[in-house]
N, C-alpha and C. Protein backbone atom coordinates (compact mmCIF):
# COMPACT_ATOMS: atom_id res chain seq x y z
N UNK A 1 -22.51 -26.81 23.35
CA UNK A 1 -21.32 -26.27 22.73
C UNK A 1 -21.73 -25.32 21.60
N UNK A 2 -21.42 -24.08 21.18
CA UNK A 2 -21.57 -22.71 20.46
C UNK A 2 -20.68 -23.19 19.62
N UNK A 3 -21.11 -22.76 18.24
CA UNK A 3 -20.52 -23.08 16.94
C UNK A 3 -20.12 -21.40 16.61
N UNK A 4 -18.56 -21.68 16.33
CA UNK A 4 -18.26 -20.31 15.57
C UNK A 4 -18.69 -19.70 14.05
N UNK A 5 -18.92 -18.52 13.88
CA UNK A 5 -19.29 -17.87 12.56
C UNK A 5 -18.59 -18.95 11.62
N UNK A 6 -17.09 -19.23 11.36
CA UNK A 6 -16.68 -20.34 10.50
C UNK A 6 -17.20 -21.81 10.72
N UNK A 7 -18.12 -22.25 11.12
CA UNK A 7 -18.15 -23.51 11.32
C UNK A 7 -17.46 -23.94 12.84
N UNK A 8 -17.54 -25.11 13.15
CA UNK A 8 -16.89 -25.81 14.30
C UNK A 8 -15.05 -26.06 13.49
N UNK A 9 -14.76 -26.41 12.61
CA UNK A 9 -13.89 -26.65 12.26
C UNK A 9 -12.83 -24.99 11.74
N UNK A 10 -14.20 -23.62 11.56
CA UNK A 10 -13.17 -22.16 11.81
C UNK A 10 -11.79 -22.11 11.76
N UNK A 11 -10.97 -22.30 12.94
CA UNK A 11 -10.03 -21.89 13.79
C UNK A 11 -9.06 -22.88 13.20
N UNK A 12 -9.26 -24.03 13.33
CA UNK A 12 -8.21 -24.57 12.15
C UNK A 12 -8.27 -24.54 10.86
N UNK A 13 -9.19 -24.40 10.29
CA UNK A 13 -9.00 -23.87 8.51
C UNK A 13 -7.86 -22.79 8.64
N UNK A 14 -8.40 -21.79 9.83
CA UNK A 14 -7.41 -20.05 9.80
C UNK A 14 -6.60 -20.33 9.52
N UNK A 15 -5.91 -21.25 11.02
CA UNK A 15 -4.67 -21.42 11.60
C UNK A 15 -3.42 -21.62 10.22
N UNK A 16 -3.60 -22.20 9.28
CA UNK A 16 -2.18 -22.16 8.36
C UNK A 16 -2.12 -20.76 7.14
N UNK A 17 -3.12 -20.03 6.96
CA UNK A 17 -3.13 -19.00 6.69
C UNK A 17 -2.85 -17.82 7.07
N UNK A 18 -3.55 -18.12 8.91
CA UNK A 18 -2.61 -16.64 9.74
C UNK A 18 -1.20 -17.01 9.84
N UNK A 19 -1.29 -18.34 10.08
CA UNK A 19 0.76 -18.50 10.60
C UNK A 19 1.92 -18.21 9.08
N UNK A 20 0.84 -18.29 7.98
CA UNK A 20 2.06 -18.15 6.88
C UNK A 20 1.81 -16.27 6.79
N UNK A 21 0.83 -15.81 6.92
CA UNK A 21 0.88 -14.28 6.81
C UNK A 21 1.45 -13.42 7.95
N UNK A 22 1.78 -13.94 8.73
CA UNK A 22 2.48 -13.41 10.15
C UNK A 22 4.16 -13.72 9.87
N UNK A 23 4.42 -15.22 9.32
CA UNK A 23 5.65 -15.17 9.34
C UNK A 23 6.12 -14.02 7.93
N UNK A 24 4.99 -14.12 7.01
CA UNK A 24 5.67 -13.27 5.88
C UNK A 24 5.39 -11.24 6.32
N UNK A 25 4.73 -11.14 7.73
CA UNK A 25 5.07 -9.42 7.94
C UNK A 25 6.15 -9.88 8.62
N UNK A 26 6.88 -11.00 9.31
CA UNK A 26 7.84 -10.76 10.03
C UNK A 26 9.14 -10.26 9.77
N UNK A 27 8.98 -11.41 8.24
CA UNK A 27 10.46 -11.57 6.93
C UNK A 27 10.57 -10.21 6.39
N UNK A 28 11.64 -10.36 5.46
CA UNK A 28 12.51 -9.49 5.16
C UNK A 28 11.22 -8.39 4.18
N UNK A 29 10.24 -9.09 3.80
CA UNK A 29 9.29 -7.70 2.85
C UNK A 29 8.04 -7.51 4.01
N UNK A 30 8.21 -7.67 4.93
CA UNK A 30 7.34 -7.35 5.80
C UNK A 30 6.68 -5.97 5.90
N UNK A 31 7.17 -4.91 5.42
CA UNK A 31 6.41 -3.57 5.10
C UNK A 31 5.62 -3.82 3.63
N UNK A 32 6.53 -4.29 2.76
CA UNK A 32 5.16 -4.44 2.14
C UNK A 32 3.93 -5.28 1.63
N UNK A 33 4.26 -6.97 2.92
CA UNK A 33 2.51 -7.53 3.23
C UNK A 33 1.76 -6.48 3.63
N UNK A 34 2.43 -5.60 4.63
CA UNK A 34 1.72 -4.30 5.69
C UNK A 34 0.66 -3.91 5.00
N UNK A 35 1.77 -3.37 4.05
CA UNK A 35 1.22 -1.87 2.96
C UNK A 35 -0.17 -2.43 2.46
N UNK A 36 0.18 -3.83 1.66
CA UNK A 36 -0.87 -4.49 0.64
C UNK A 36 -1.78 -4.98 1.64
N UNK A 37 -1.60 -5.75 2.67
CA UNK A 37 -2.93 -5.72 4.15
C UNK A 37 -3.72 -4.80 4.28
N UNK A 38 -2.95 -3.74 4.30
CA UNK A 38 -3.99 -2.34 4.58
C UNK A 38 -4.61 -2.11 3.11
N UNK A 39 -4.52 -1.99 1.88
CA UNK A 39 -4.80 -2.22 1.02
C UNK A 39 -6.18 -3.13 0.82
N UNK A 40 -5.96 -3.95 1.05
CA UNK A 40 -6.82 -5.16 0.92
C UNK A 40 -8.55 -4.80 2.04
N UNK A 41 -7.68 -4.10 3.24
CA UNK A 41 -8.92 -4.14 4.32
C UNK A 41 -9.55 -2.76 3.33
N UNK A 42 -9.11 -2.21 2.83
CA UNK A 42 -9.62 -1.24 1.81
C UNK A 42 -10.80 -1.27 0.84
N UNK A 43 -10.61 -2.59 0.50
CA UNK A 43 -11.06 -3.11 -0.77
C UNK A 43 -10.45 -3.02 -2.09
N UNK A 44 -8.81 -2.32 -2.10
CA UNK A 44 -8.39 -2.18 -2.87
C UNK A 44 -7.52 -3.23 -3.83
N UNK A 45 -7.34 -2.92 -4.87
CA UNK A 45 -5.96 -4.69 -4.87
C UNK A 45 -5.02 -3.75 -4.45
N UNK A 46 -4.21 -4.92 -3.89
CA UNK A 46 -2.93 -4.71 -2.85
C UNK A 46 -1.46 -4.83 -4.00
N UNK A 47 -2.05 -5.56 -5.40
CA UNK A 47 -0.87 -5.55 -5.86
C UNK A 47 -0.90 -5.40 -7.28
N UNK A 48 -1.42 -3.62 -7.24
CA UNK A 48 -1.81 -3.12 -8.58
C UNK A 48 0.15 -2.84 -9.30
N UNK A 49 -0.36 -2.85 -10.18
CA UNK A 49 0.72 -2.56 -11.23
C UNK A 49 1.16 -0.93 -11.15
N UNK A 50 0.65 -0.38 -11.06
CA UNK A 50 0.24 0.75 -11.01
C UNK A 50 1.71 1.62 -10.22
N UNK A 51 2.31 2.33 -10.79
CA UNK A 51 3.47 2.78 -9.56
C UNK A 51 3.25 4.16 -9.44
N UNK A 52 2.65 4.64 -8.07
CA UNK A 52 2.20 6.21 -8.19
C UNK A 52 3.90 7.21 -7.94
N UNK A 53 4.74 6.23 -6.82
CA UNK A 53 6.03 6.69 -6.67
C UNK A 53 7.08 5.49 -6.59
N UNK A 54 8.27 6.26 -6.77
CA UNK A 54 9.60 5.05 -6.13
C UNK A 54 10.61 6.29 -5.74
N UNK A 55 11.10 5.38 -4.80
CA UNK A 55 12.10 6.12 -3.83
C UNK A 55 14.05 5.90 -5.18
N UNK A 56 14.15 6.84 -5.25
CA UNK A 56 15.61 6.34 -6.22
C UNK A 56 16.94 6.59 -5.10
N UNK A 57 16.23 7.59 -4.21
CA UNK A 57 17.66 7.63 -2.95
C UNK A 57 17.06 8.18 -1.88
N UNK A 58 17.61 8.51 -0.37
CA UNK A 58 17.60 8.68 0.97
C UNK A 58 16.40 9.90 0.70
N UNK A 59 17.32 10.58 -0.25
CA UNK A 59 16.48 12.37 -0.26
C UNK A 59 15.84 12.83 -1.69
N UNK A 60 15.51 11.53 -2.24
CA UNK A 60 14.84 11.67 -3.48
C UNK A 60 13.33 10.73 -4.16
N UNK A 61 12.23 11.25 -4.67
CA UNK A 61 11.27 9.86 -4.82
C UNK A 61 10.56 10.87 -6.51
N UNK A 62 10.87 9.93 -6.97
CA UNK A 62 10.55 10.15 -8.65
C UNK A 62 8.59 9.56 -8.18
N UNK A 63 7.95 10.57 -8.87
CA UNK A 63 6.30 10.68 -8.42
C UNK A 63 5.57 10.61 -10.02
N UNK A 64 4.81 9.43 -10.33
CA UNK A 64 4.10 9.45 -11.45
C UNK A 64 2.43 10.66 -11.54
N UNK A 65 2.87 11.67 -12.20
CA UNK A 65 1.72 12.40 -12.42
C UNK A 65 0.62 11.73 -12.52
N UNK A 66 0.63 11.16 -13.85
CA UNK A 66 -0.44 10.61 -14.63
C UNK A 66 -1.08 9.41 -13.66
N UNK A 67 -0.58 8.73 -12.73
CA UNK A 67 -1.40 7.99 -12.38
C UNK A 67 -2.61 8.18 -11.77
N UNK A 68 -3.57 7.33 -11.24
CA UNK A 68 -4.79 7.62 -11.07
C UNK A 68 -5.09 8.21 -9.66
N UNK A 69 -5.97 8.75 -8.83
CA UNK A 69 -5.94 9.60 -7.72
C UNK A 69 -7.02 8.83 -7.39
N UNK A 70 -7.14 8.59 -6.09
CA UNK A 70 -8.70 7.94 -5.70
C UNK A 70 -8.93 8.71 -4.27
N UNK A 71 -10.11 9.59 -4.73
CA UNK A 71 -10.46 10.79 -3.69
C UNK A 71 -11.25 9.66 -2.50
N UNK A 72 -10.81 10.81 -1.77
CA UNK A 72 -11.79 9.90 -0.32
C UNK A 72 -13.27 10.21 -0.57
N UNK A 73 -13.90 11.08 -1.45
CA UNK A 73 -15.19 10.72 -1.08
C UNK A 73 -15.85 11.85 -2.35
N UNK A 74 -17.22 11.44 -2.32
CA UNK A 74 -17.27 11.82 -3.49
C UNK A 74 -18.04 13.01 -4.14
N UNK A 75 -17.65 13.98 -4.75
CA UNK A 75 -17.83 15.09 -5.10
C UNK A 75 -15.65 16.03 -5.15
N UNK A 76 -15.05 15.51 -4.21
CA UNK A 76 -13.86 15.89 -4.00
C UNK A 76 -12.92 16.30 -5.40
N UNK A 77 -12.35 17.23 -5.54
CA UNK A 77 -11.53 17.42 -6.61
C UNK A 77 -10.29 17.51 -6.15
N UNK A 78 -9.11 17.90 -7.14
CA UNK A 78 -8.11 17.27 -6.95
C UNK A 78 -7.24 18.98 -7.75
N UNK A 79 -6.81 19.83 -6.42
CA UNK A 79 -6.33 20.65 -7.68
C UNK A 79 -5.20 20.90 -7.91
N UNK A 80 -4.50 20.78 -8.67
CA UNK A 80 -3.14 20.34 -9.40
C UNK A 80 -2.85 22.16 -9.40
N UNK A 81 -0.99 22.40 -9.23
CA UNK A 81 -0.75 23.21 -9.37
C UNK A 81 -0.83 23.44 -10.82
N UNK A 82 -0.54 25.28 -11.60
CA UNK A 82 -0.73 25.48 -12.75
C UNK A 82 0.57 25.14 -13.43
N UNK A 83 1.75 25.91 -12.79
CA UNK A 83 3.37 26.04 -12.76
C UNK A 83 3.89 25.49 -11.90
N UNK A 84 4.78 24.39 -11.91
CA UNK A 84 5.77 23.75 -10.61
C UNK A 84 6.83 24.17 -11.85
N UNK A 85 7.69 24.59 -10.75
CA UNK A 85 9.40 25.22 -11.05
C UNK A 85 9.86 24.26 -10.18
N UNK A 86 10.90 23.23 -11.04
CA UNK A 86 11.58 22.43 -10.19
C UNK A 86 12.77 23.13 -9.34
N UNK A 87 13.05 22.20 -8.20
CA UNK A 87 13.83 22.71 -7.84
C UNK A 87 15.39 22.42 -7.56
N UNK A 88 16.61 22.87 -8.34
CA UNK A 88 17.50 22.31 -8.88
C UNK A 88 19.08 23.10 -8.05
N UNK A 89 19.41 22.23 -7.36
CA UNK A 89 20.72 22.17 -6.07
C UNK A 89 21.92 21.63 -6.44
N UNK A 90 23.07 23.24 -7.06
CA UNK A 90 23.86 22.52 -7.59
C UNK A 90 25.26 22.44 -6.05
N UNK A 91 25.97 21.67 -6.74
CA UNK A 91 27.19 21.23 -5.64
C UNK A 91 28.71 21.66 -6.18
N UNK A 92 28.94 22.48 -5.44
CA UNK A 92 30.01 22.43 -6.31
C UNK A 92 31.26 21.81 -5.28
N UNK A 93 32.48 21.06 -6.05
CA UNK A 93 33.47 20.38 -5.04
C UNK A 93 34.75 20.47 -5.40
């Protein structure tokens, strides 16, 4: 009998850890175990404080400048426009 990389006992240690992380992508925040999963296979923390954006409506997402940028690789720069002119849509009714 072949012993798995975890031990003989492996597969049930998993077993209550995959079944609670499966039911929680299933539930209602299930995009963001996703997000922080992918995160994690990263090496990143999955549940930095850190808010680079937030969505405030359908056709709008307020974007933190100042937060931190993490280039894919290294030597990479990052070049920021000089002038952004917002852009401002009035309604009239």
């Amino acid at each position: 009998m072949s012993k798995d990389v975890l031990g003989a006992d492996g597969l049930a240690a998993l077993a209550g850890p995959m079944k609670d992380f499966y039911e929680k992508l299933a539930g209602a925040n299930g995009l963001e175990w996703f997000v922080a999963f992918k995160k994690f296979l990263r090496r990143e923390n999955p549940w930095s404080t850190e808010v680079r954006w937030h969505l405030i409506d359908n056709n709008t997402i307020e974007v933190n400048l100042d937060a931190q940028v993490k280039l894919p690789f290294e030597g990479a720069e990052v070049a920021w426009p000089t002038k952004v002119d917002p852009i401002v849509k009035t309604v009239s009714g």
